[in-house]
Protein backbone atom coordinates (compact mmCIF):
# COMPACT_ATOMS: atom_id res chain seq x y z
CA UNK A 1 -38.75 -35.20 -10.26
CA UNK A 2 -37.90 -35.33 -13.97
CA UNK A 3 -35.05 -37.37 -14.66
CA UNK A 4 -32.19 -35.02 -15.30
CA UNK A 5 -30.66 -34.64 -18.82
CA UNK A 6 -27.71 -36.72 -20.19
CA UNK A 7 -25.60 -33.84 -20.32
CA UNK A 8 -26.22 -32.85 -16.67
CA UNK A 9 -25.42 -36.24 -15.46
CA UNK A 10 -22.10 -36.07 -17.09
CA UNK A 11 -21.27 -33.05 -15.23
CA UNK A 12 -22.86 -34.60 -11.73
CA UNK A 13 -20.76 -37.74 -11.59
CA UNK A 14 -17.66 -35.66 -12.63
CA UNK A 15 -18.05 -33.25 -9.63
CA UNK A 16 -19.20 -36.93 -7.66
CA UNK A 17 -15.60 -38.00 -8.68
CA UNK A 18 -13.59 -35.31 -7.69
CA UNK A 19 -15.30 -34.97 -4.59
CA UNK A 20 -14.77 -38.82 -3.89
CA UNK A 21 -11.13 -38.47 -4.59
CA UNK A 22 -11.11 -35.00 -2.31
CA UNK A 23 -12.58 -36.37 0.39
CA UNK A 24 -10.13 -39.53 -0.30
CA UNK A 25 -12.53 -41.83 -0.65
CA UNK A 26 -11.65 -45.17 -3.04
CA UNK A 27 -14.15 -46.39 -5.56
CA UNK A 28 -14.82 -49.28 -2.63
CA UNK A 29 -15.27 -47.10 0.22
CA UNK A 30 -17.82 -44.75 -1.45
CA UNK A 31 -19.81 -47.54 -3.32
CA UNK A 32 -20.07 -49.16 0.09
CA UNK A 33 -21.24 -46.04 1.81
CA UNK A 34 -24.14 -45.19 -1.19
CA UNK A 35 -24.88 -49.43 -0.68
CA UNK A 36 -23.99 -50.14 -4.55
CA UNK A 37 -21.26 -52.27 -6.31
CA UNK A 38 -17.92 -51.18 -6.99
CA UNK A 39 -18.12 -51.95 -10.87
CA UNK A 40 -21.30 -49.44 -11.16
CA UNK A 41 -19.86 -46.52 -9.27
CA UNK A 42 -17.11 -46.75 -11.48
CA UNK A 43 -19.52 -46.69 -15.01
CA UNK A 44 -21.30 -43.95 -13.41
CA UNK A 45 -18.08 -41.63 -12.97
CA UNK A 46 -16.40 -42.98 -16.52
CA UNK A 47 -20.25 -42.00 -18.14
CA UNK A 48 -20.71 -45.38 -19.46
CA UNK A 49 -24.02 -46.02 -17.55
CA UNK A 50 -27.36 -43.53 -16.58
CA UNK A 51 -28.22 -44.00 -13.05
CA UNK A 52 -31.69 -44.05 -11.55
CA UNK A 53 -32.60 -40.87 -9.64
CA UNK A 54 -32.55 -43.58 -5.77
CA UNK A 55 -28.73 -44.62 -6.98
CA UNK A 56 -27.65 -40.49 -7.83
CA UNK A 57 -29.53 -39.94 -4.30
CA UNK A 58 -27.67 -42.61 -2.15
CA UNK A 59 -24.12 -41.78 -4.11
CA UNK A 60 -24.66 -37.78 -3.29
CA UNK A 61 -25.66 -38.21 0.50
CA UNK A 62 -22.66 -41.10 1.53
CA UNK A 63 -20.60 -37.80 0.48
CA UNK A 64 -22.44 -35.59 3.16
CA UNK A 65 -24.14 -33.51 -0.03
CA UNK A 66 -27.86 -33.59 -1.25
CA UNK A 67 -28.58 -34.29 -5.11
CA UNK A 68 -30.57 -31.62 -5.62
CA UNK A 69 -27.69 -29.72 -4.71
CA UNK A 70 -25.32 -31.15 -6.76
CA UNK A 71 -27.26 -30.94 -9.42
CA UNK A 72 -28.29 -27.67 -9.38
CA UNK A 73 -24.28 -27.04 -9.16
CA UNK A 74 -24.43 -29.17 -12.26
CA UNK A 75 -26.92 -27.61 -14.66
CA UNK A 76 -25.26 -24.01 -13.97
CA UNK A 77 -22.15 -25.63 -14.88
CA UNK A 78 -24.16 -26.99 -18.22
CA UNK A 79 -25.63 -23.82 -18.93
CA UNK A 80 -22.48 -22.09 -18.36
CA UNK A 81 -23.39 -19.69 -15.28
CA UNK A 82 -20.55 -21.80 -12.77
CA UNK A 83 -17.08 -22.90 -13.85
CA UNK A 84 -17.43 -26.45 -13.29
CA UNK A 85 -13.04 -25.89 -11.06
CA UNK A 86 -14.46 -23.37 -9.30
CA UNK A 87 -17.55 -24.72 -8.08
CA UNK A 88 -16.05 -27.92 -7.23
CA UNK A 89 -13.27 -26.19 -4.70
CA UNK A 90 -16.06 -24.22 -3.25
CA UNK A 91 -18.07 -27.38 -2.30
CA UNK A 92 -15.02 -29.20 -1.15
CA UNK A 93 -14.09 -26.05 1.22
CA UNK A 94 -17.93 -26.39 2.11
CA UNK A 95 -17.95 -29.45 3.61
CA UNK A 96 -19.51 -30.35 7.33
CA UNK A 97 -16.96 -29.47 9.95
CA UNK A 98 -17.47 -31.87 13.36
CA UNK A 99 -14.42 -30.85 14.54
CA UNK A 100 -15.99 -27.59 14.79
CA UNK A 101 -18.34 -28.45 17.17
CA UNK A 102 -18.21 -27.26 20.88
CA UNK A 103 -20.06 -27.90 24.49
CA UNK A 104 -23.40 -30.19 22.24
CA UNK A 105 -25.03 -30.51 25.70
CA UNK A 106 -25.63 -26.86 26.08
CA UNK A 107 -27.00 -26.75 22.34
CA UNK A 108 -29.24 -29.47 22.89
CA UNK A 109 -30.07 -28.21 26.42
CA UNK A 110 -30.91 -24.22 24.61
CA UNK A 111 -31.91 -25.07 21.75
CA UNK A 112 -33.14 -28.88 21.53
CA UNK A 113 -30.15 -28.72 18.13
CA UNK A 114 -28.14 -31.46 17.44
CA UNK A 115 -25.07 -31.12 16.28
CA UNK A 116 -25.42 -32.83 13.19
CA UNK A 117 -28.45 -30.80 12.34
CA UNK A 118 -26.50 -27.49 13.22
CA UNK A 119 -23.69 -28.24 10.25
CA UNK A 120 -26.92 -29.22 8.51
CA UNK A 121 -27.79 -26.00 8.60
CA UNK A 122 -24.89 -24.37 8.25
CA UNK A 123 -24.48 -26.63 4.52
CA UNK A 124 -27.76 -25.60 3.58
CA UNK A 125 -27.19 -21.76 4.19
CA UNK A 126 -23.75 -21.97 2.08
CA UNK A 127 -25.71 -23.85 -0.18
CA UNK A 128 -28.14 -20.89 -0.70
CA UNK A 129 -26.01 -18.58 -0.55
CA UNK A 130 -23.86 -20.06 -3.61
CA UNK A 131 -26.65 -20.78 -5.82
CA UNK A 132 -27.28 -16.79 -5.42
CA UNK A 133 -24.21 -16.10 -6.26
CA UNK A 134 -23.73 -18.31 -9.49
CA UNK A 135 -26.80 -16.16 -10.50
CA UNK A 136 -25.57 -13.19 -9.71
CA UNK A 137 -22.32 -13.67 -11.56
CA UNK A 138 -23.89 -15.06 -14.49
CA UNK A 139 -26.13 -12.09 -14.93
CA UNK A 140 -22.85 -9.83 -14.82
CA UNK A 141 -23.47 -9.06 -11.15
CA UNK A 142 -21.05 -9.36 -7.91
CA UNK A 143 -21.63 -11.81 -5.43
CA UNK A 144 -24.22 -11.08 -2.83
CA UNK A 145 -21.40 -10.49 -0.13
CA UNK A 146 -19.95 -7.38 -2.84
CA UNK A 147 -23.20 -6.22 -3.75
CA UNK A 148 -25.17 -4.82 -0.53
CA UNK A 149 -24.36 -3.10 2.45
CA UNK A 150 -22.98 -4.96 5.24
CA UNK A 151 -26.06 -4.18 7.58
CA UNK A 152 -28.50 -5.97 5.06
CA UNK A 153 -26.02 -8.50 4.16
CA UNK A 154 -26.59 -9.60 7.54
CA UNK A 155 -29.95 -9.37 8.12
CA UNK A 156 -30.53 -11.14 4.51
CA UNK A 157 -28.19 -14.13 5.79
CA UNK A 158 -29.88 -13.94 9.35
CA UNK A 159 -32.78 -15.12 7.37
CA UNK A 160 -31.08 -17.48 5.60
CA UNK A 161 -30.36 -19.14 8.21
CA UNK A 162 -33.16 -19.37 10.25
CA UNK A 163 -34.56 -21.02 7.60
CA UNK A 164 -32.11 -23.14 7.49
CA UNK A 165 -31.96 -24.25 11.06
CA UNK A 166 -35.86 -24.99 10.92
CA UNK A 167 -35.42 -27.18 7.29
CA UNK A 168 -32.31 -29.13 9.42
CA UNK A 169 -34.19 -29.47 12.66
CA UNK A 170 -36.40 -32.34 11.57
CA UNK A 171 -39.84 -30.99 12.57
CA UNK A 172 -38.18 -29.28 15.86
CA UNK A 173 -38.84 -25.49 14.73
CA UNK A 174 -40.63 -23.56 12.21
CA UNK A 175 -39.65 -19.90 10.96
CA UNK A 176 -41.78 -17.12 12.19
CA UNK A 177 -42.94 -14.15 10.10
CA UNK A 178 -40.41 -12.03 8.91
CA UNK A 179 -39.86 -9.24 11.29
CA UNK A 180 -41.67 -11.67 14.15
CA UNK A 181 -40.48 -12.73 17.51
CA UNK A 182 -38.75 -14.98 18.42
CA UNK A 183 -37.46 -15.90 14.90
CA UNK A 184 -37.98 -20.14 15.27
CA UNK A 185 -41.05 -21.70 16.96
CA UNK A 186 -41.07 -24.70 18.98
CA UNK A 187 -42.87 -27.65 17.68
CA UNK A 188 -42.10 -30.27 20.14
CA UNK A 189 -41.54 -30.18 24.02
CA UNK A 190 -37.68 -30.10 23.92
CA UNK A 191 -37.28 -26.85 22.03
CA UNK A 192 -37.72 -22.91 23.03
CA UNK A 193 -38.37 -19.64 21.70
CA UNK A 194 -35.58 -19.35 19.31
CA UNK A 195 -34.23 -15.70 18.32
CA UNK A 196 -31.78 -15.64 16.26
CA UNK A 197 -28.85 -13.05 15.66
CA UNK A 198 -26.35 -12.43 13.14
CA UNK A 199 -23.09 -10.26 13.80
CA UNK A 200 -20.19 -9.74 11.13
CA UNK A 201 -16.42 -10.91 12.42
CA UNK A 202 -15.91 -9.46 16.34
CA UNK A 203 -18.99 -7.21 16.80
CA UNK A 204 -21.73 -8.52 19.00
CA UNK A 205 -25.58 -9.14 18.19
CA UNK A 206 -27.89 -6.25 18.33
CA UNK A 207 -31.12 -5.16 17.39
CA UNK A 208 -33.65 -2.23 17.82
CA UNK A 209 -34.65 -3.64 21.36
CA UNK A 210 -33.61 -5.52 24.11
CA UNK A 211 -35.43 -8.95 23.74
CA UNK A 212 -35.15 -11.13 26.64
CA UNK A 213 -35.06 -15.31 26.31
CA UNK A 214 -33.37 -18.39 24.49
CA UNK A 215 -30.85 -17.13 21.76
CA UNK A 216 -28.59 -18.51 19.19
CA UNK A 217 -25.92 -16.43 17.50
CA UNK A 218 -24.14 -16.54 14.57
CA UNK A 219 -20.92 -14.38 13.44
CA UNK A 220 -19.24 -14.53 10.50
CA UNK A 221 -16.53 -13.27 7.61
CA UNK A 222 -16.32 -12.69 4.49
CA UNK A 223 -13.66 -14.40 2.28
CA UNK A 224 -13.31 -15.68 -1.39
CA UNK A 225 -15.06 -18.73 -2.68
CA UNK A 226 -12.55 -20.75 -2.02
CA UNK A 227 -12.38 -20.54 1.48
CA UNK A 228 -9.19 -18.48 1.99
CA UNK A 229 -10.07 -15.23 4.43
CA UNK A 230 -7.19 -12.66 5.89
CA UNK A 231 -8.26 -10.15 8.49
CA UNK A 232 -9.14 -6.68 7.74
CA UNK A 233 -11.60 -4.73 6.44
CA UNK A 234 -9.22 -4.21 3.34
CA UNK A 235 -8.93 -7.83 3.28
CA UNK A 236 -12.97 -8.70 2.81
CA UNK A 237 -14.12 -10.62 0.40
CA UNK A 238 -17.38 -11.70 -1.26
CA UNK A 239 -18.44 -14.99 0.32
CA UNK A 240 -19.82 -15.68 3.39
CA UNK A 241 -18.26 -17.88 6.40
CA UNK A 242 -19.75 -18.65 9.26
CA UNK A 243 -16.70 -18.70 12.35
CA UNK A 244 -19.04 -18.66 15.33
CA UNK A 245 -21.89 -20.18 17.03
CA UNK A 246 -22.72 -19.31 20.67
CA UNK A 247 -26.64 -20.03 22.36
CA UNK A 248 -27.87 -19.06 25.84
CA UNK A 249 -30.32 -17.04 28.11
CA UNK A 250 -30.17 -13.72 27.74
CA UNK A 251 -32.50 -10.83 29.98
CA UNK A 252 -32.94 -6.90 29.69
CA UNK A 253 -30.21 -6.50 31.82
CA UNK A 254 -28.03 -7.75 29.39
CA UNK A 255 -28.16 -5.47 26.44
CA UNK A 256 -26.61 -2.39 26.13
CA UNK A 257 -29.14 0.48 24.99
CA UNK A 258 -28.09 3.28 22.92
CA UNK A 259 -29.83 6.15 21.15
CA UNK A 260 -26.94 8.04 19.53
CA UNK A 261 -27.39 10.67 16.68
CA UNK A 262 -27.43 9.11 13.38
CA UNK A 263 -28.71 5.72 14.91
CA UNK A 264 -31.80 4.46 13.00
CA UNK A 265 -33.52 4.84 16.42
CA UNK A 266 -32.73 2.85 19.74
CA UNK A 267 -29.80 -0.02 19.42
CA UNK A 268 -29.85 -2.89 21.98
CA UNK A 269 -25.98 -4.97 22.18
CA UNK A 270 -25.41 -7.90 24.41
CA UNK A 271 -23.73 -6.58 27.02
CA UNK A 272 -19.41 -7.93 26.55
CA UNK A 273 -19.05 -10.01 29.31
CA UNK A 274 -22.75 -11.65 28.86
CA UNK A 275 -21.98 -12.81 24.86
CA UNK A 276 -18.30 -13.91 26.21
CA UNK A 277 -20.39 -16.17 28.84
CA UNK A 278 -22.98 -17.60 26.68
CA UNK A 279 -21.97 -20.88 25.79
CA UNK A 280 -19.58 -21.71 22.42
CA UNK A 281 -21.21 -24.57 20.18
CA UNK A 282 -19.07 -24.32 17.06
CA UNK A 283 -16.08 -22.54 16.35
CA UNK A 284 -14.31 -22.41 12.87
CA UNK A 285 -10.85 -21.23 13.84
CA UNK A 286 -9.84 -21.03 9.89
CA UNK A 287 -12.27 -17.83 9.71
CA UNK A 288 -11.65 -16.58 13.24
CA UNK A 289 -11.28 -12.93 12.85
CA UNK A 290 -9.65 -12.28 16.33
CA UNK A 291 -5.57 -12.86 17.03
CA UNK A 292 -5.31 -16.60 17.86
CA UNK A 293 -3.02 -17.13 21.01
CA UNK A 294 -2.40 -20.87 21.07
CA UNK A 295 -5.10 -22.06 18.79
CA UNK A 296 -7.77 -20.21 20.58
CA UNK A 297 -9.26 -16.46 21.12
CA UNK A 298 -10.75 -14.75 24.42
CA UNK A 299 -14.21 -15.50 24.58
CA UNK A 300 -13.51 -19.54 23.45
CA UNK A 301 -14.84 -21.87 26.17
């Protein structure tokens, strides 16, 4: 890797500052996390000295981020294609949620996931997603979330993901083919067939056939960029948040098979009260698009 431009560092260790102070982190706490002094951390955020590329790596990943993501965040900010506010209070809304995590020995016992790489992946497909969309805007366009139809928007994030999930899983799965199933192979002993579903706020996972075997689901909403979503369809937004994970077995009796007119031929939906069952392995209850009745929604567990 080149060593990035004076300019770009600049805009890096501001964004490294303000996320620091976000995340209320002192100048102590984060230097000992990246395992550097004090008195350089604080020259690298006041400009005054050029880090080496291990030093910018260490300092990004003690604040749960990856440098080549902050600094792509930081040459669109140079170049002018991200406003350097904005795209710091979408990465501090992006943060890795633990707290969202549910039931990890029925992910690791489906799926072979931890639950560190699962918010792993989840980052890295916001992190996609975002760079899109500072590309989009800066060519004049609307983010991806305003600018196709909801049934590709999903599939296109599906993919996202499942890339995502196999980049995370640290050798455990690799993406299939496009258009292949299951969507993630197993590489090593403790993982499945992986297919993979996406479903947008309360509807449930479909596709053209009922597939039996391992799945892992993913719903989401869309709200702004900086994290704030109201329910609706009035409401929607343009960026994408991810409020649900479930896994689980799932067989042919499970789907619900339909064939109506205007259907782009035969539509197979997990059955209600099988996707209520299937096991809940994060939960975001900021994006929750169902009524919350004490802090939770029907199908939690």
């Amino acid at each position: 890797m080149d060593e990035p431009r004076r300019s770009t560092v600049d805009v890096l260790f501001r964004l490294i500052k303000r996320l620091r102070e976000a995340k209320g982190l002192s100048l102590e706490a984060l230097s000992d996390r990246a395992g550097i002094h004090r008195t350089s951390l604080g020259l690298l955020e006041r400009g005054e000295r050029q880090p080496t590329l291990s030093i910018a790596a260490n300092i990004s990943e003690a604040l749960d981020f990856q440098l080549s993501e902050l600094l792509l965040k930081a040459e669109l900010i140079e170049n002018g294609k991200l406003n350097e506010h904005d795209a710091f209070l979408a990465m501090a809304v992006r943060t890795e949620k633990t707290q969202c995590l549910r039931n990890l020995d029925k992910l690791d016992y489906y799926t072979g996931l931890t639950g560190s790489m699962l918010l792993q992946a989840i980052h890295n497909t916001y992190n996609t997603l975002d760079t899109i969309d500072a590309e989009l805007v800066a060519s004049g366009l609307a983010p991806i979330g305003g600018l196709v139809e909801l049934a590709n928007l999903s599939s296109m994030v599906g993919n996202i993901v499942g890339g995502s999930i196999a980049e995370a899983s640290e050798g455990l799965y690799i993406r299939n083919r496009p258009h292949h199933y299951p969507d993630l192979l197993p590489q090593r002993h403790n993982a499945r067939n992986l297919e993979l579903k996406m479903a947008l706020e309360t509807n449930r996972p479909k596709g053209h056939l009922p597939k039996p075997g391992t799945y892992i689901t993913f719903r989401y909403v869309l709200g702004n960029q900086h994290g704030v979503f109201n329910r609706g369809k009035m409401a929607r937004g343009n960026t994408v948040w991810i409020w649900e994970v479930k896994v689980g077995e799932v067989q042919i009796d499970d789907f619900d098979l339909s064939n109506t007119p205007g259907d782009s031929g035969k539509t197979a939906v997990i059955k209600t009260s099988v996707f209520n069952a299937m096991p809940l392995v994060y939960f975001d209850p900021a994006f929750c698009p169902h009524p919350m009745r004490g802090g939770t929604y029907p199908a939690f567990n």
